[in-house]
Protein backbone atom coordinates (compact mmCIF):
# COMPACT_ATOMS: atom_id res chain seq x y z
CA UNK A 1 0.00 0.00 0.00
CA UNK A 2 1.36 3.61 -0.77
CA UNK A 3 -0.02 7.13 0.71
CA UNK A 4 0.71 9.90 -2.20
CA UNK A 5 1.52 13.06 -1.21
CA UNK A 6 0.57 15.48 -3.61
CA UNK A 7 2.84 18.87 -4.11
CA UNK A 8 1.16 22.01 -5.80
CA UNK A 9 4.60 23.36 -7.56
CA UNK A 10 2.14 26.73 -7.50
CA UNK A 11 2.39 27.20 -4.46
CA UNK A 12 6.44 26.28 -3.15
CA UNK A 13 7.36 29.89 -1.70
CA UNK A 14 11.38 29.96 -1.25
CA UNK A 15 12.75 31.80 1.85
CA UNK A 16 15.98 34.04 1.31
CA UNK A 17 16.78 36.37 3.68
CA UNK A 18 13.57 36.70 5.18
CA UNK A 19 11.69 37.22 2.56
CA UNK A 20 9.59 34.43 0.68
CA UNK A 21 9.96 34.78 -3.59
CA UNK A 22 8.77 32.68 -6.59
CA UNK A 23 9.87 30.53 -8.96
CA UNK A 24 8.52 28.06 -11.86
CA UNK A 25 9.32 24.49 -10.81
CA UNK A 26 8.94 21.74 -13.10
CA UNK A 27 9.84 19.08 -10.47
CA UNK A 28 10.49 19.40 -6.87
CA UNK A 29 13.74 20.41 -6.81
CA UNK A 30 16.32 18.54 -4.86
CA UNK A 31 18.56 19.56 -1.26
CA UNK A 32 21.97 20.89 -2.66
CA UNK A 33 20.02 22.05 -6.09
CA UNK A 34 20.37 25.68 -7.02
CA UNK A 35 16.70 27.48 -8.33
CA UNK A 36 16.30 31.05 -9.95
CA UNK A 37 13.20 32.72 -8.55
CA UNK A 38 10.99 35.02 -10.58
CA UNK A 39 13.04 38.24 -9.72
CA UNK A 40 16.52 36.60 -11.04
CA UNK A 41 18.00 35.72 -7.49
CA UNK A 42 19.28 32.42 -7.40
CA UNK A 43 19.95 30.09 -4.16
CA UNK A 44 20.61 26.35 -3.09
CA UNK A 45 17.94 24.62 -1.80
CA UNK A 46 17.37 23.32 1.63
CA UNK A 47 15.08 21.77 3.37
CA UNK A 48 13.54 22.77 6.92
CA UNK A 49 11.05 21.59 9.31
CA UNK A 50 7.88 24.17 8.93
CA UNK A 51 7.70 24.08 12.87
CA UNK A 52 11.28 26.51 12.51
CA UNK A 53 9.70 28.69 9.84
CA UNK A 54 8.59 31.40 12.14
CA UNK A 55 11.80 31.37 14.60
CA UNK A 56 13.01 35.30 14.24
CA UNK A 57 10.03 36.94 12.28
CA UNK A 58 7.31 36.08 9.72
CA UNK A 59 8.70 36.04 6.27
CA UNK A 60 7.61 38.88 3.71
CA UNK A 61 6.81 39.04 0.12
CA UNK A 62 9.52 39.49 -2.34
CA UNK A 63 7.71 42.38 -4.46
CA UNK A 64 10.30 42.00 -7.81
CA UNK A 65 8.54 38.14 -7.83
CA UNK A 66 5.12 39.11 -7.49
CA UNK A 67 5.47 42.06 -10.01
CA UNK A 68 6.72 38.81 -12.40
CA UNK A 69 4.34 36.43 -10.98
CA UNK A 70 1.48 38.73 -11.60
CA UNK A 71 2.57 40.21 -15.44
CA UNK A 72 3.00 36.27 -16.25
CA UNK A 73 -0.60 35.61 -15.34
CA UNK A 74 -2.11 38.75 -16.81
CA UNK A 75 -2.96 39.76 -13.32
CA UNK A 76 -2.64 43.76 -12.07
CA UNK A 77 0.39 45.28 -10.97
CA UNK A 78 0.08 46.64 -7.44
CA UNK A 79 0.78 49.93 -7.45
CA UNK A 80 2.62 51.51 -5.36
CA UNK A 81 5.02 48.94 -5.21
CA UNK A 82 6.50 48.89 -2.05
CA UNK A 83 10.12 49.78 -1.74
CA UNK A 84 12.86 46.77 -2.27
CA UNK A 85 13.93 45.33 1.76
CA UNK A 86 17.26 46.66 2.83
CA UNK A 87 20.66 44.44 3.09
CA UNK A 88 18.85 41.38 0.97
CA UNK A 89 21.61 40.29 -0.96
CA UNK A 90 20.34 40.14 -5.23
């Protein structure tokens, strides 16, 4: 007997630096694997128990990925556009 999982690539938010981005995954990627988000960064994967997710502060929303996110799916801008987090590496 097998239980399935079942992973919604849509909706795999990676954490940099505090702040949670986008990306178009084909596959789930792999520990050690390096993705490209929606806004160009690009990081190594790792994997963490969700129970440490919240240990310093709540993530926030990388704005350059949802700006991409939302002009890929024909949805509106949000404008203003907040202004870019300071000391995130890019």
């Amino acid at each position: 007997m097998t239980a399935l999982i079942y992973i919604d690539l849509d909706v795999v938010h990676p954490v940099v630096n505090g702040e949670w981005h986008r990306a178009r995954f084909q596959n789930m990627p792999q520990s050690g694997e390096p993705v490209t988000m929606l806004c160009g960064l690009t990081a190594v994967v790792e994997y963490e128990r969700s129970d440490n997710r919240r240990r310093e502060r709540p993530p926030t929303c990388c704005w350059a990925c949802d700006r991409a996110y939302r002009h890929l799916h024909g949805i509106p801008v949000r404008t203003p556009t907040p202004a870019p987090r300071q000391g995130g590496q890019r």
